[in-house]
N, C-alpha and C. Protein backbone atom coordinates (compact mmCIF):
# COMPACT_ATOMS: atom_id res chain seq x y z
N UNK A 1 24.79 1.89 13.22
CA UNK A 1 23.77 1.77 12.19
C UNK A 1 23.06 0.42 12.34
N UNK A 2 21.67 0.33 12.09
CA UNK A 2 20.95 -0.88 12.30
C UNK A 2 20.29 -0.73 10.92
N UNK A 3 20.38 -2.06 10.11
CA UNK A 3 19.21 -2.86 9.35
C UNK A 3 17.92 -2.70 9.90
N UNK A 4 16.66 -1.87 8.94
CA UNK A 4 15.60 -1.87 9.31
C UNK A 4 14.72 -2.63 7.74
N UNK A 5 13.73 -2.96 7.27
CA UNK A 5 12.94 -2.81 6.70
C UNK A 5 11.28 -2.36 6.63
N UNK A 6 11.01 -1.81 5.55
CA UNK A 6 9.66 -0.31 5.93
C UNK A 6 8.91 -0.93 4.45
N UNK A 7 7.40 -1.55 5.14
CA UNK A 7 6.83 -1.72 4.13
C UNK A 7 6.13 -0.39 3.83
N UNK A 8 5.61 -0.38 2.10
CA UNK A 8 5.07 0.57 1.27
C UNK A 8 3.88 -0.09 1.10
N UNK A 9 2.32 0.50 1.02
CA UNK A 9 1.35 -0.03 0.32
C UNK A 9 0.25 1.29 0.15
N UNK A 10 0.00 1.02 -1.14
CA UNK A 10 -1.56 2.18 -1.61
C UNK A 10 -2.30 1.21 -2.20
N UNK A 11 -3.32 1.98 -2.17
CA UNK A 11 -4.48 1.47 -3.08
C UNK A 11 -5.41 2.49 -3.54
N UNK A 12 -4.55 3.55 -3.60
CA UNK A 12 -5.35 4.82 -3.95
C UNK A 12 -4.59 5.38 -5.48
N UNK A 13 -5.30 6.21 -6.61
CA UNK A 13 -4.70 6.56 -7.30
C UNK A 13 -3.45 6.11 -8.04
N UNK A 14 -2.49 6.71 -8.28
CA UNK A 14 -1.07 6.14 -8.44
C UNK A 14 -0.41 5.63 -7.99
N UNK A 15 -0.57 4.43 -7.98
CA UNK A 15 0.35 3.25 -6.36
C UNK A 15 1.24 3.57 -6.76
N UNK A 16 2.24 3.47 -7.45
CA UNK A 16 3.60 3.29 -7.99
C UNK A 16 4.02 4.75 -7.81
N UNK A 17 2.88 5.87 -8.39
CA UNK A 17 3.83 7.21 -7.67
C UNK A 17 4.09 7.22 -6.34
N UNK A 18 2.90 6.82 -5.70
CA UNK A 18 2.86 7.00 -3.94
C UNK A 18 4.18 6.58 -3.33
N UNK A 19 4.37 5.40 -4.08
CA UNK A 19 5.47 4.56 -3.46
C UNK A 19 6.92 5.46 -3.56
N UNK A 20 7.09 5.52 -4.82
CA UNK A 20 8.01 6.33 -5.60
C UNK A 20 8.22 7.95 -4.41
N UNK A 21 7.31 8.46 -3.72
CA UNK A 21 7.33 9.58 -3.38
C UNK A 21 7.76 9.31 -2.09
N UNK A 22 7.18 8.50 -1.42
CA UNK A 22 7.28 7.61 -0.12
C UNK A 22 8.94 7.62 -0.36
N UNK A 23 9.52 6.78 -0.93
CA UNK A 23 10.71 6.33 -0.70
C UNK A 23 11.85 7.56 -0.72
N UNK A 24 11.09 8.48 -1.81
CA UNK A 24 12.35 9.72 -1.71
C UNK A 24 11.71 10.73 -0.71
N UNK A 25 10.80 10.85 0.12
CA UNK A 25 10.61 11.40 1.13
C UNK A 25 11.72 10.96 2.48
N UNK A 26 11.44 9.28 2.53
CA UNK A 26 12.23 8.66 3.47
C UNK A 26 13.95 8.51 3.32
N UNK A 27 14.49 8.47 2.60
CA UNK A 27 15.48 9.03 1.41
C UNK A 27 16.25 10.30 1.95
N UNK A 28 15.86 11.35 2.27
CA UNK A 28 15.94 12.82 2.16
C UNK A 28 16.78 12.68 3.24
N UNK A 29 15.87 11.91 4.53
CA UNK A 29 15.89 12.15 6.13
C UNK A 29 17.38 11.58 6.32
N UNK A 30 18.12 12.71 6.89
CA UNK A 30 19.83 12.04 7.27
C UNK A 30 20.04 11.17 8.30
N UNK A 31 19.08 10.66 8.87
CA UNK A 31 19.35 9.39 9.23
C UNK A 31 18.55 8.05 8.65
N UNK A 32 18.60 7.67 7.14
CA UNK A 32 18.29 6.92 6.96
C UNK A 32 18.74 7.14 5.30
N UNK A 33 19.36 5.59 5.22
CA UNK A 33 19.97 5.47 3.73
C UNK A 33 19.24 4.03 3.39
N UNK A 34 18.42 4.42 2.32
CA UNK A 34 17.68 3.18 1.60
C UNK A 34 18.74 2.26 0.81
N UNK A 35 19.09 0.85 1.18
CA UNK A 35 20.18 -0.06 0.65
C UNK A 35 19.41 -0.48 -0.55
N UNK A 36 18.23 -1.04 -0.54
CA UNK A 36 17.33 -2.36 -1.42
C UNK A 36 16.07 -1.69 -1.61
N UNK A 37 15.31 -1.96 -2.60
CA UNK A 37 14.05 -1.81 -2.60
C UNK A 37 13.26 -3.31 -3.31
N UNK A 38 12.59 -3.31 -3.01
CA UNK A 38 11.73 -4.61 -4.01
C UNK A 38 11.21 -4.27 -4.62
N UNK A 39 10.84 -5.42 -5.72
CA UNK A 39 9.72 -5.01 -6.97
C UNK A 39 8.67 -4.88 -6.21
N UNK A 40 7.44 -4.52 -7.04
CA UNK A 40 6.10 -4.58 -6.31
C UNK A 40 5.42 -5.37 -6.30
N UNK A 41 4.45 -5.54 -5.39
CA UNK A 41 3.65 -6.85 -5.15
C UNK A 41 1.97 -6.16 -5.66
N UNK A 42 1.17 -6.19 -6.42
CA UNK A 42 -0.05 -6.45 -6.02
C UNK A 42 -1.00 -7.26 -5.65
N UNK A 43 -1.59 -7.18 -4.94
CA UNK A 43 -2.72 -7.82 -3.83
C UNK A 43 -3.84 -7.06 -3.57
N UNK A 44 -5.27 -8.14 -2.92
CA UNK A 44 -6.04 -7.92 -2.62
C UNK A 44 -6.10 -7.52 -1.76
N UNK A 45 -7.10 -6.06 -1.40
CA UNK A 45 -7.06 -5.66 -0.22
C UNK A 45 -7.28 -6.50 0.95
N UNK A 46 -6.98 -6.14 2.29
CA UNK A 46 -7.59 -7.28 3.33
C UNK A 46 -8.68 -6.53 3.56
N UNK A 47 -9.96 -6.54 4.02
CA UNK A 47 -11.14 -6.09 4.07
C UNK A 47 -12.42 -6.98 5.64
N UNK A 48 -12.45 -6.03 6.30
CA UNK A 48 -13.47 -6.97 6.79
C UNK A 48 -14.70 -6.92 6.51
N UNK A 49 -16.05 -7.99 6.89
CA UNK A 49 -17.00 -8.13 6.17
C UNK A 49 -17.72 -7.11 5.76
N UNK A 50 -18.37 -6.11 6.65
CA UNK A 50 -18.86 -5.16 6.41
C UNK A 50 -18.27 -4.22 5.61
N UNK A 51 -16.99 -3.99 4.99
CA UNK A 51 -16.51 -2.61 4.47
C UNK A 51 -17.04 -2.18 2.72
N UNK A 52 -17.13 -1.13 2.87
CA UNK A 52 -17.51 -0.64 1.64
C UNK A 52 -17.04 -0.74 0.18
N UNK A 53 -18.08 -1.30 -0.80
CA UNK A 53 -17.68 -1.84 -1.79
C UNK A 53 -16.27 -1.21 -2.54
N UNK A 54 -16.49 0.28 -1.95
CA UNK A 54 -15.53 1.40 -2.79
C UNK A 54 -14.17 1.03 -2.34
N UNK A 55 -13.57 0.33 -1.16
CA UNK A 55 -12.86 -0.23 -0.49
C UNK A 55 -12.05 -1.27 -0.94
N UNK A 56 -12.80 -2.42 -1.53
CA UNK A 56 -12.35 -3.15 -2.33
C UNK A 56 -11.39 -2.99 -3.86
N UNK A 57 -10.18 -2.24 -3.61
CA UNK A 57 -9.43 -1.77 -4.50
C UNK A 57 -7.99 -2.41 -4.20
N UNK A 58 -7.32 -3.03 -5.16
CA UNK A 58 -5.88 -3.93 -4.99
C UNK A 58 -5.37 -2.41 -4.27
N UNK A 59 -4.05 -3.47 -3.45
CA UNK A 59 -3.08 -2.85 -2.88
C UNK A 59 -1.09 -3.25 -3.96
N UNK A 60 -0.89 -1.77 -4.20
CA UNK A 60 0.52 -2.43 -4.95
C UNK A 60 1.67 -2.25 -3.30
N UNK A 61 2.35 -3.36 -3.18
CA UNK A 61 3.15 -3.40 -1.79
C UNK A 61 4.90 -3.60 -1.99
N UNK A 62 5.32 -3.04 -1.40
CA UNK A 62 6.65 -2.74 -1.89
C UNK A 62 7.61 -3.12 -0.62
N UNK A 63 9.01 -3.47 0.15
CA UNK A 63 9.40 -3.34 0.86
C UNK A 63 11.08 -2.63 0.74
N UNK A 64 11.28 -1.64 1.21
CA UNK A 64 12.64 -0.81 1.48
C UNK A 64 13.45 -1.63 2.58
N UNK A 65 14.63 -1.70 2.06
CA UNK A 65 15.70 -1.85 3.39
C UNK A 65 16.73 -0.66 3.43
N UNK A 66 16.35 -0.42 4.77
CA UNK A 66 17.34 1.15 5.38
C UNK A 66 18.52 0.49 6.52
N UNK A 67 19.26 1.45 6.57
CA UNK A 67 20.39 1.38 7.19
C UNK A 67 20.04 2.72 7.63
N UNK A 68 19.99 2.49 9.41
CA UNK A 68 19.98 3.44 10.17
C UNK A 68 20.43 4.23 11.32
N UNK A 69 20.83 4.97 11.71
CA UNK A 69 20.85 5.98 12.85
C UNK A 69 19.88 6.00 14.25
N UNK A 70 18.97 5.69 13.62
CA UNK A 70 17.68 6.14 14.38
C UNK A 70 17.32 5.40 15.25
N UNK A 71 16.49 5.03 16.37
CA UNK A 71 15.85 4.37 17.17
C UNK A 71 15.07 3.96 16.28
N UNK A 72 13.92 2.61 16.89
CA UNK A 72 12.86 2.27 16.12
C UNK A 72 11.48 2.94 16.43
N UNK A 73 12.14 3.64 17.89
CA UNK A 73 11.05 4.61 17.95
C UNK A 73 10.97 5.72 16.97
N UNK A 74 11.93 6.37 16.69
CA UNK A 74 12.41 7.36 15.97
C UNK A 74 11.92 7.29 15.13
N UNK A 75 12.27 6.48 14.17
CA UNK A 75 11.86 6.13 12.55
C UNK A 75 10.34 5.67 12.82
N UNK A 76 10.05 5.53 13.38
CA UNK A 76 8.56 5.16 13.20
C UNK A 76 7.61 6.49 13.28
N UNK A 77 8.33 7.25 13.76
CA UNK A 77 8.09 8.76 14.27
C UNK A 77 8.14 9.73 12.81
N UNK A 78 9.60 9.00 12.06
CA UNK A 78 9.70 9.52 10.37
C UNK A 78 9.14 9.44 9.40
N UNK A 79 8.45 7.88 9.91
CA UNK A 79 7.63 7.36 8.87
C UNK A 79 6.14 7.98 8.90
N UNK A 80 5.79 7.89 10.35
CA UNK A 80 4.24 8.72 10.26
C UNK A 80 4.28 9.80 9.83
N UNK A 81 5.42 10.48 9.74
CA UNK A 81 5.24 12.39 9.43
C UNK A 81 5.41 12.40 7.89
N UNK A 82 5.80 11.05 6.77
CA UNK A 82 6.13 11.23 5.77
C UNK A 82 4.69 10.60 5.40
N UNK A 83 4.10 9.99 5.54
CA UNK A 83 2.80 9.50 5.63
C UNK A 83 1.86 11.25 5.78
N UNK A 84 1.83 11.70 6.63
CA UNK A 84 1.07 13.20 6.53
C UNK A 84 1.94 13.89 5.70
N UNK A 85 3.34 14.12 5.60
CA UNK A 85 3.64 14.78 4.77
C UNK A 85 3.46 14.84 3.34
N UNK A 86 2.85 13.35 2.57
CA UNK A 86 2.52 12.87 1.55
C UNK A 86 1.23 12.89 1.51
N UNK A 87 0.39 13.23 2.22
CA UNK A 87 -1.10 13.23 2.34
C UNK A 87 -1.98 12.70 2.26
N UNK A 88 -1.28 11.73 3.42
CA UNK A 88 -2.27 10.20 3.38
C UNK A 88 -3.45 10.74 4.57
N UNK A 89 -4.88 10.54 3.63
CA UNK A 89 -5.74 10.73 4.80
C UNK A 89 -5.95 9.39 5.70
N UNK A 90 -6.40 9.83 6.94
CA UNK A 90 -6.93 8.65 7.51
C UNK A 90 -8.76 8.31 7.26
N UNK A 91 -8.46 7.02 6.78
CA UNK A 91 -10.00 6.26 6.24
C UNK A 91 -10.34 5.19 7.70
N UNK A 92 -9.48 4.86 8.52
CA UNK A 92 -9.85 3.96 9.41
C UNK A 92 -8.99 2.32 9.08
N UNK A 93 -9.31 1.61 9.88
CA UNK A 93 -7.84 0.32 9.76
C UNK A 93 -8.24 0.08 8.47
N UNK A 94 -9.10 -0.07 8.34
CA UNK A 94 -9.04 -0.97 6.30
C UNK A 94 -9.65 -0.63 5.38
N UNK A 95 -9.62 0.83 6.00
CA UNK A 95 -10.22 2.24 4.80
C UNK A 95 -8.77 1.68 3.16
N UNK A 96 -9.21 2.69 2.46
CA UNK A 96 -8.27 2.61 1.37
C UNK A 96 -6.88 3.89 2.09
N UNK A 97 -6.15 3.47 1.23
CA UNK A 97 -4.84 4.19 1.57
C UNK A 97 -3.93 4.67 0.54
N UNK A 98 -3.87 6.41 0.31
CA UNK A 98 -2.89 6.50 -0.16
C UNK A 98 -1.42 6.23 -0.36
N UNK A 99 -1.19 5.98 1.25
CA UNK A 99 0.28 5.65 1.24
C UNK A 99 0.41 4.70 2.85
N UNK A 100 0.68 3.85 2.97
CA UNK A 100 0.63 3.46 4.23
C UNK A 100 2.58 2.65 4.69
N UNK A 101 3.09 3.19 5.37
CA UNK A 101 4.43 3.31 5.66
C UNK A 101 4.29 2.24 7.02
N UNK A 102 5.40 1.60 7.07
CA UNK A 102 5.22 0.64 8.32
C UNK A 102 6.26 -0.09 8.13
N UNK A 103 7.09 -0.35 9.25
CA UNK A 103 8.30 -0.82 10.45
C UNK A 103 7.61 -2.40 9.64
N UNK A 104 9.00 -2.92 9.00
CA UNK A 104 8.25 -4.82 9.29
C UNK A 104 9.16 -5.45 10.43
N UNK A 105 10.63 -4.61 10.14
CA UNK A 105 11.46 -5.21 11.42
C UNK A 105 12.53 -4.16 11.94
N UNK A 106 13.16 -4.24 12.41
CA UNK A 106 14.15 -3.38 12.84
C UNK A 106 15.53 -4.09 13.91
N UNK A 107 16.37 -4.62 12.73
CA UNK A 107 17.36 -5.52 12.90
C UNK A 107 16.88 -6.85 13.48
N UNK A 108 17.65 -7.03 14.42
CA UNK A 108 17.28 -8.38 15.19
C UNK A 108 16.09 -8.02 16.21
N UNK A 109 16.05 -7.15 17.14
CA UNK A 109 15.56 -6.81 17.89
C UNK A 109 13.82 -7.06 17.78
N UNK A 110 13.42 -7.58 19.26
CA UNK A 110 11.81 -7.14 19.21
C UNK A 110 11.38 -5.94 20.37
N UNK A 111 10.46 -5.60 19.61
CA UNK A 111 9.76 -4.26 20.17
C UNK A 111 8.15 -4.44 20.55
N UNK A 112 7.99 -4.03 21.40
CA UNK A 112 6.86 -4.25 22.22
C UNK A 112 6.33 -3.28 22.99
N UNK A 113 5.83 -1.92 21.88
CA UNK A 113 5.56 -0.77 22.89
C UNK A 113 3.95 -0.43 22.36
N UNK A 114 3.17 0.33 23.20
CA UNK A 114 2.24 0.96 22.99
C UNK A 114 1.87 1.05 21.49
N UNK A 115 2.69 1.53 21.15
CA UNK A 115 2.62 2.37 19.85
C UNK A 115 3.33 1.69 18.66
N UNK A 116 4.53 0.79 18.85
CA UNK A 116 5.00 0.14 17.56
C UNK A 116 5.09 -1.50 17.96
N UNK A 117 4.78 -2.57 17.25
CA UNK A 117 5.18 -3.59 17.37
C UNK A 117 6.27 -3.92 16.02
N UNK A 118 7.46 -4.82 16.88
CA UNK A 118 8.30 -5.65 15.72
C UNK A 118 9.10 -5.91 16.18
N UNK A 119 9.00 -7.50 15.27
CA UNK A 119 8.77 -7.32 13.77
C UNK A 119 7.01 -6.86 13.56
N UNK A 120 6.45 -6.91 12.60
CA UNK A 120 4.94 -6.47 12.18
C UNK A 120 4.14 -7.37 12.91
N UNK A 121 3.72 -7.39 14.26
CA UNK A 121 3.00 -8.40 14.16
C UNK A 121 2.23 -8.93 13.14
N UNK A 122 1.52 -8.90 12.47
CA UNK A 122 0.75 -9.99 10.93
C UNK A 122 1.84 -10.26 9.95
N UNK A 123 3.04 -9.89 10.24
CA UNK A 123 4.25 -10.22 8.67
C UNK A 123 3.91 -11.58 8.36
N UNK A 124 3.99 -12.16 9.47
CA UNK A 124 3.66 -13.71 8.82
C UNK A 124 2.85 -13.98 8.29
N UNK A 125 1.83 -13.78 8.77
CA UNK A 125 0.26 -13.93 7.34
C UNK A 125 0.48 -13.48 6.22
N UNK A 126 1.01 -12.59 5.97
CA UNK A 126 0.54 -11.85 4.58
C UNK A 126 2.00 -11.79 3.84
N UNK A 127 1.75 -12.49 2.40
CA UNK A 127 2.17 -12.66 1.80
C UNK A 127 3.26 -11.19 0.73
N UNK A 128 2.18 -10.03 0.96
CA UNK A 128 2.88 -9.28 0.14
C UNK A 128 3.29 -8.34 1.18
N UNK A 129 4.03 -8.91 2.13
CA UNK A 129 5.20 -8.07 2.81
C UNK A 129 6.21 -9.84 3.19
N UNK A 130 5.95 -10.64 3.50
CA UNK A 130 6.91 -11.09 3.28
C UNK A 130 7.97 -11.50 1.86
N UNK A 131 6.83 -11.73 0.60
CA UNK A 131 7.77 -12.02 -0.11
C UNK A 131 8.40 -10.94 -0.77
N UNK A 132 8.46 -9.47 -0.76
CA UNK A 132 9.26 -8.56 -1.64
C UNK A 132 10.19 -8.71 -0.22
N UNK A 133 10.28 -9.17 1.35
CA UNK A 133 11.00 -8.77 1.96
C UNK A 133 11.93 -9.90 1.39
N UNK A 134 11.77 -10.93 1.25
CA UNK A 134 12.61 -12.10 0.41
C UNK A 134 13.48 -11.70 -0.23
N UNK A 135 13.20 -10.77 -1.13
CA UNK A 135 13.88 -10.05 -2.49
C UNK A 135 14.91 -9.02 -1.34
N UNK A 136 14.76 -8.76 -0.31
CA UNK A 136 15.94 -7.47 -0.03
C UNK A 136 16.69 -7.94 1.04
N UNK A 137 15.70 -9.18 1.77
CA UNK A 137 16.58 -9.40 3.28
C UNK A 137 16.62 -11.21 3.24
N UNK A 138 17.27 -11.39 1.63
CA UNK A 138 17.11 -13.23 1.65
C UNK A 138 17.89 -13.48 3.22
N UNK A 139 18.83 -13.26 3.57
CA UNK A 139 19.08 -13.88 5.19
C UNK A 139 18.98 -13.48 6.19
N UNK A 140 17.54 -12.46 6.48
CA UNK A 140 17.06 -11.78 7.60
C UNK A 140 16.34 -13.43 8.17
N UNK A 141 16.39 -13.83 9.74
CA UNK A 141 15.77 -14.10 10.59
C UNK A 141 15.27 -13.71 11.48
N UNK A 142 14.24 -14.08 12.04
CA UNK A 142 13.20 -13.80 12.42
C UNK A 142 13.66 -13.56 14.24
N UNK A 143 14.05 -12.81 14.72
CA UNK A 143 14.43 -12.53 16.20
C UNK A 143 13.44 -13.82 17.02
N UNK A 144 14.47 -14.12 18.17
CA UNK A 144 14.72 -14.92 18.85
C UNK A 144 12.95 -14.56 19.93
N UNK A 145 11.85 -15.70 20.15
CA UNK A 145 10.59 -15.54 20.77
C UNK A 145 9.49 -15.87 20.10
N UNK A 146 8.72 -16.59 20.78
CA UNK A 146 7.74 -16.96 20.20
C UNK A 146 7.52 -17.80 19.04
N UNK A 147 6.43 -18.32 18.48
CA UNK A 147 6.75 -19.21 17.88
C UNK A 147 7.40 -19.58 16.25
N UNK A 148 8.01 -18.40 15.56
CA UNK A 148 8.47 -17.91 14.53
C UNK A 148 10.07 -17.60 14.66
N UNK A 149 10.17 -17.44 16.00
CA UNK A 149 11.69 -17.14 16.56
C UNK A 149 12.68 -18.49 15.97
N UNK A 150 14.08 -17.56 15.31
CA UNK A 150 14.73 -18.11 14.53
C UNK A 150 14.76 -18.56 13.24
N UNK A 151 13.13 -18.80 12.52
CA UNK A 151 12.57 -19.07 11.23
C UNK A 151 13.47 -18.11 10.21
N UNK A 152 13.84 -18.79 9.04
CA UNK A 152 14.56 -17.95 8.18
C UNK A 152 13.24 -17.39 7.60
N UNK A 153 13.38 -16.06 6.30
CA UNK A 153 12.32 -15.90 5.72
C UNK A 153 12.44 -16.65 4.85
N UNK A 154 13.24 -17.19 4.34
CA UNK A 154 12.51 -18.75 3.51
C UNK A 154 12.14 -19.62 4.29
N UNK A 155 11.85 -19.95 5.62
CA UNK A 155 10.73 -20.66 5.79
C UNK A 155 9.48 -20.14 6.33
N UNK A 156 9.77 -18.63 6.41
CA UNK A 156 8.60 -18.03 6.59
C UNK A 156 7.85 -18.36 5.36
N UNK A 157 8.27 -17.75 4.45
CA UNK A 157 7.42 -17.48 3.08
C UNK A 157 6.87 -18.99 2.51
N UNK A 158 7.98 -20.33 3.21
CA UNK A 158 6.83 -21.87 2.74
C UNK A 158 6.31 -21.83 3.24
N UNK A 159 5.75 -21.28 4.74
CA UNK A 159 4.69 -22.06 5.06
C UNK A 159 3.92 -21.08 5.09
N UNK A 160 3.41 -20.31 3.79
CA UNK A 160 2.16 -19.20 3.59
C UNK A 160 1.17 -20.20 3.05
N UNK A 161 -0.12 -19.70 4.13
CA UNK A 161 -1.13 -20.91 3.72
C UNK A 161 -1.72 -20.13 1.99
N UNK A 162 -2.10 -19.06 1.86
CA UNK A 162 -2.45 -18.44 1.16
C UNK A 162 -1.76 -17.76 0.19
N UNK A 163 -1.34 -17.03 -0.95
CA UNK A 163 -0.67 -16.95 -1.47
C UNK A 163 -1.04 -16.02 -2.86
N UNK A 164 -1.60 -14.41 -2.48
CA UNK A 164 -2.24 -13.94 -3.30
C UNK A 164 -1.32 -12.94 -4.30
N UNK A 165 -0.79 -12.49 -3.63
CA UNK A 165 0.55 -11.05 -4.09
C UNK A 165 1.14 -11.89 -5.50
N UNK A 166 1.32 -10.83 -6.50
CA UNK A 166 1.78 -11.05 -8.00
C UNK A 166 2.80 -9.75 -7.74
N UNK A 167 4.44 -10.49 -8.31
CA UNK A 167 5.46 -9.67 -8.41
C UNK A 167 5.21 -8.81 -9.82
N UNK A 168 5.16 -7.51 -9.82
CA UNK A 168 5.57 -6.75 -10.58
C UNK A 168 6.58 -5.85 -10.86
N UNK A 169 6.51 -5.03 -12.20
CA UNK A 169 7.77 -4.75 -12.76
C UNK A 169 7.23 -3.10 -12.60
N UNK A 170 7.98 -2.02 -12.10
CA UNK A 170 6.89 -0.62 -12.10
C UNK A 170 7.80 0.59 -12.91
């Protein structure tokens, strides 16, 4: 079994159901037992310049810790099908999102494939996936490479230049 954590984020409709549905979708799958969940974070969408005003809608962000079976290929494989299975359309990278499911780490290990990076490559920037990960993995470190390698997430989370995500209660 390997320690994984799987961020949650919408900005569509019922964040808190999405999430809520998300987690007992991922839940179900017999190779994966949810240990932790975090409160929720809301935040501002990230947006680039051009995107549409309609776009500009908070994101509520959540992070799960699983204990798993699975490869990280695997589960990443679980996570996209619970993502269509929940009926997240695709809007494009920074369209709005019903449900958006995503690998932040997967134990110690880094991954470096086509198709999945991790830990998340951006975890470090953004505030509302590192700090609910605070809340589930206070003594997760940061796998060994590059320039974050070894960083606890408490010193990830001091040195956030920015600092937008508000913990909530759902």
């Amino acid at each position: 079994m390997v320690n994984a954590w799987i961020g949650l984020g919408s900005n569509v409709g019922d964040r808190i159901a999405w999430h809520r549905r998300a987690a007992t979708t991922l839940s179900q799958h017999p190779g994966i037992t949810i240990t932790a969940v975090s409160r929720y974070y809301e935040s501002p969408a990230l947006l680039p310049d051009n995107a549409p005003a309609e776009w500009n809608s908070s994101f509520i962000n959540q992070v799960l810790a699983v204990e798993t079976a699975l490869s990280a290929v695997q589960l990443l494989a679980v996570c996209q099908q619970a993502e269509v299975t929940l009926g997240r359309r695709k809007t494009g990278r920074w369209g709005p999102r019903e449900i958006d499911i995503d690998i932040i780490a997967y134990g110690n290990d880094c991954v470096a494939l086509p198709e999945l990076h991790v830990p998340h490559p951006e975890m470090t920037k953004r505030d509302f996936v590192l700090l609910p990960l605070r809340e589930v993995a206070s003594d997760w470190v940061y796998p060994a490479g590059g320039e974050y390698g070894g960083k606890t997430i408490a010193q990830l989370c001091s040195a956030l230049l920015n600092v937008t995500a508000v913990a909530m209660e759902g």
